[in-house]
Protein backbone atom coordinates (compact mmCIF):
# COMPACT_ATOMS: atom_id res chain seq x y z
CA UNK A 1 0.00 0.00 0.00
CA UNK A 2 0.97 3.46 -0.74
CA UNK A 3 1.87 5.34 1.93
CA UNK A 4 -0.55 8.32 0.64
CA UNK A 5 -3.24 5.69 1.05
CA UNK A 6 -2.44 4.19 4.26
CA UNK A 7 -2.34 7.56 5.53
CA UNK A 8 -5.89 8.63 4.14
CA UNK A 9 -6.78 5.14 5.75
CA UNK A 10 -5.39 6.39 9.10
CA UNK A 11 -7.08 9.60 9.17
CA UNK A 12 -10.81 8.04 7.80
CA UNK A 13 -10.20 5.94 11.29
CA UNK A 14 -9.00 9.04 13.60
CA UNK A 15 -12.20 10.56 12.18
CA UNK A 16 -14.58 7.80 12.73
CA UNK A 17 -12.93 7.01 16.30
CA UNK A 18 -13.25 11.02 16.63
CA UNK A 19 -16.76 10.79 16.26
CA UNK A 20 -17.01 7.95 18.65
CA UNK A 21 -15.47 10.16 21.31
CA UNK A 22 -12.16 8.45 21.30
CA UNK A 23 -9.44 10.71 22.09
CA UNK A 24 -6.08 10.29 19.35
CA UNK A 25 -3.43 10.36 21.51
CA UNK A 26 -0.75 8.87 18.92
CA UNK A 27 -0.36 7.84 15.53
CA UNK A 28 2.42 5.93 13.41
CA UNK A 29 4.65 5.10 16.92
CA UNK A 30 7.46 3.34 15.96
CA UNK A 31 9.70 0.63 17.17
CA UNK A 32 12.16 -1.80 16.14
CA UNK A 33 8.99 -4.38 15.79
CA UNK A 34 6.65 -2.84 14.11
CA UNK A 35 4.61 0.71 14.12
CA UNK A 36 1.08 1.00 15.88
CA UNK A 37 -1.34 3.12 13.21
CA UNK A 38 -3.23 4.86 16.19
CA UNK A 39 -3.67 5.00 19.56
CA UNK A 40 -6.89 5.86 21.21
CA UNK A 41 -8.30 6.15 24.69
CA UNK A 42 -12.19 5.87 26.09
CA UNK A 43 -13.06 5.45 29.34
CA UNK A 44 -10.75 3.24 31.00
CA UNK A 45 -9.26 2.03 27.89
CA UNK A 46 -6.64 2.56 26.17
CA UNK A 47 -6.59 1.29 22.17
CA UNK A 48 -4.12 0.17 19.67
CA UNK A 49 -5.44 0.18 16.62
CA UNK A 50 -4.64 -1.43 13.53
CA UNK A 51 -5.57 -0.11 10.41
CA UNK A 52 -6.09 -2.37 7.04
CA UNK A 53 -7.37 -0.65 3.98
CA UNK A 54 -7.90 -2.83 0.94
CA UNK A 55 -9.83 -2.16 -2.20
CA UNK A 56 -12.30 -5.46 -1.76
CA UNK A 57 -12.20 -8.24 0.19
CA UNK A 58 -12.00 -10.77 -2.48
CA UNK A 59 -9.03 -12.27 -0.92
CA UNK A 60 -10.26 -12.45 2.57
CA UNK A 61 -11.39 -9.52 5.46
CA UNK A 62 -8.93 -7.24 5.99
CA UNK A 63 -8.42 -7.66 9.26
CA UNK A 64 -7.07 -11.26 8.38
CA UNK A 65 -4.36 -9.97 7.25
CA UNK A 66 -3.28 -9.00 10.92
CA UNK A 67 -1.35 -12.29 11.13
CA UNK A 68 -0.18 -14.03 14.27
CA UNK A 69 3.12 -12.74 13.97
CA UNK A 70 1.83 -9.08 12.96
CA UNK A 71 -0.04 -9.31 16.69
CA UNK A 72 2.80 -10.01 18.21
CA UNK A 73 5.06 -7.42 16.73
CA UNK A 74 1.82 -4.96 17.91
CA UNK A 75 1.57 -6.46 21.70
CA UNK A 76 5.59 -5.99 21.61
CA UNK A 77 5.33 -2.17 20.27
CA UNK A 78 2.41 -1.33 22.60
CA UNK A 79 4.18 -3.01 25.84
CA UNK A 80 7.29 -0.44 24.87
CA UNK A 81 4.65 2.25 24.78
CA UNK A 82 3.41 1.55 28.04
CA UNK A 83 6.77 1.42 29.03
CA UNK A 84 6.98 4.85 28.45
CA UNK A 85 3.77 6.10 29.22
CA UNK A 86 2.45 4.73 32.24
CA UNK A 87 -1.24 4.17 32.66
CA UNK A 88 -4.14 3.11 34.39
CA UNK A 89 -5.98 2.56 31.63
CA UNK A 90 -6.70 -1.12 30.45
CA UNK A 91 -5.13 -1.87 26.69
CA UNK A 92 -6.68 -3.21 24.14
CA UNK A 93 -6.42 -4.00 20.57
CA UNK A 94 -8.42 -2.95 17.85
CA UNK A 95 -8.53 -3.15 13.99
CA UNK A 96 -10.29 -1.08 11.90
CA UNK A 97 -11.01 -2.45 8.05
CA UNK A 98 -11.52 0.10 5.41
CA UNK A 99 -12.68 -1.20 1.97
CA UNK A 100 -11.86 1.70 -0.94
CA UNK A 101 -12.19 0.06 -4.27
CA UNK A 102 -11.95 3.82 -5.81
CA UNK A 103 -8.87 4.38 -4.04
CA UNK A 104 -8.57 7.87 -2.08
CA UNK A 105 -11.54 9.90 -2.06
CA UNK A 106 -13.88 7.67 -3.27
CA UNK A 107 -16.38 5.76 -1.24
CA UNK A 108 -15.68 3.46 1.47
CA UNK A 109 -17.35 1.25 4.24
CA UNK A 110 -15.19 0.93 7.23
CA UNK A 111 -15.58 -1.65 10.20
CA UNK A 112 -14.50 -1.31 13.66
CA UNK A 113 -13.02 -4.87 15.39
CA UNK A 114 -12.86 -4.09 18.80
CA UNK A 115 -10.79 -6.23 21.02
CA UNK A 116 -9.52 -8.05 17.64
CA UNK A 117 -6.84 -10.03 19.66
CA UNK A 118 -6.13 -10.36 22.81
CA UNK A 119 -3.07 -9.14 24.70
C-alpha cells in the first residue's frame, strides 16, 4: 500500500474514532517491531489500533491480514509504549477495516473490530 493511502486510511479511522469520542493520543509510533497506526483512549481504555485498507475483500477480510506474527510485533510495540507512558488505563487491541475500491476519495465502508486479539 501506498503510503498516501495508508495515511488517508489512518485519518478516515481518527475521524470515525473522533466521532465515537475516542481521544487520538498517537499515531504511526514506531519501534524496532513494528509501528502501531493509532492510539486511542475511552473510558478506562486505552486502544491500539490497527488499520487495514484494501480495495475489496476478495481475498479475505482485511483484518485477516493482521497475522499471528503481525499481533505479536503490535503487543511488543504497545508493551514499549506503556513502558513509556504509564497508565491506568486497560489496553486493548483494535482493527479497523476500510474497503476503498476507488482508491482515495472515493467511497468506502469501514468496520470497527474491537478487542480483535487479545493481549
Amino acid at each position: 500500500m501506498s503510503t498516501v493511502l495508508g495515511k488517508w486510511g489512518e485519518e478516515i479511522s481518527a475521524l470515525y474514532l473522533r466521532k465515537k469520542r475516542y481521544e487520538i493520543i498517537g499515531a504511526n509510533f514506531h519501534t524496532r517491531f513494528g509501528e502501531i497506526d493509532l492510539i486511542a483512549s475511552k473510558k478506562k481504555t486505552l486502544v491500539f489500533v490497527e488499520v487495514k485498507l484494501r480495495k475489496s475483500d476478495l481475498y479475505g477480510e482485511a483484518g485477516e491480514f493482521v497475522t499471528f506474527a503481525k499481533q505479536r510485533k503490535l503487543i511488543t510495540s504497545a508493551e514499549i509504549w506503556l513502558q513509556n507512558n504509564p497508565t491506568d488505563l486497560q489496553p486493548r487491541f483494535d482493527v479497523i477495516e476500510i474497503y476503498a475500491p476507488n482508491g482515495i476519495g472515493g467511497k468506502y465502508s469501514l468496520k470497527h473490530i474491537k478487542n480483535a486479539f487479545h493481549r
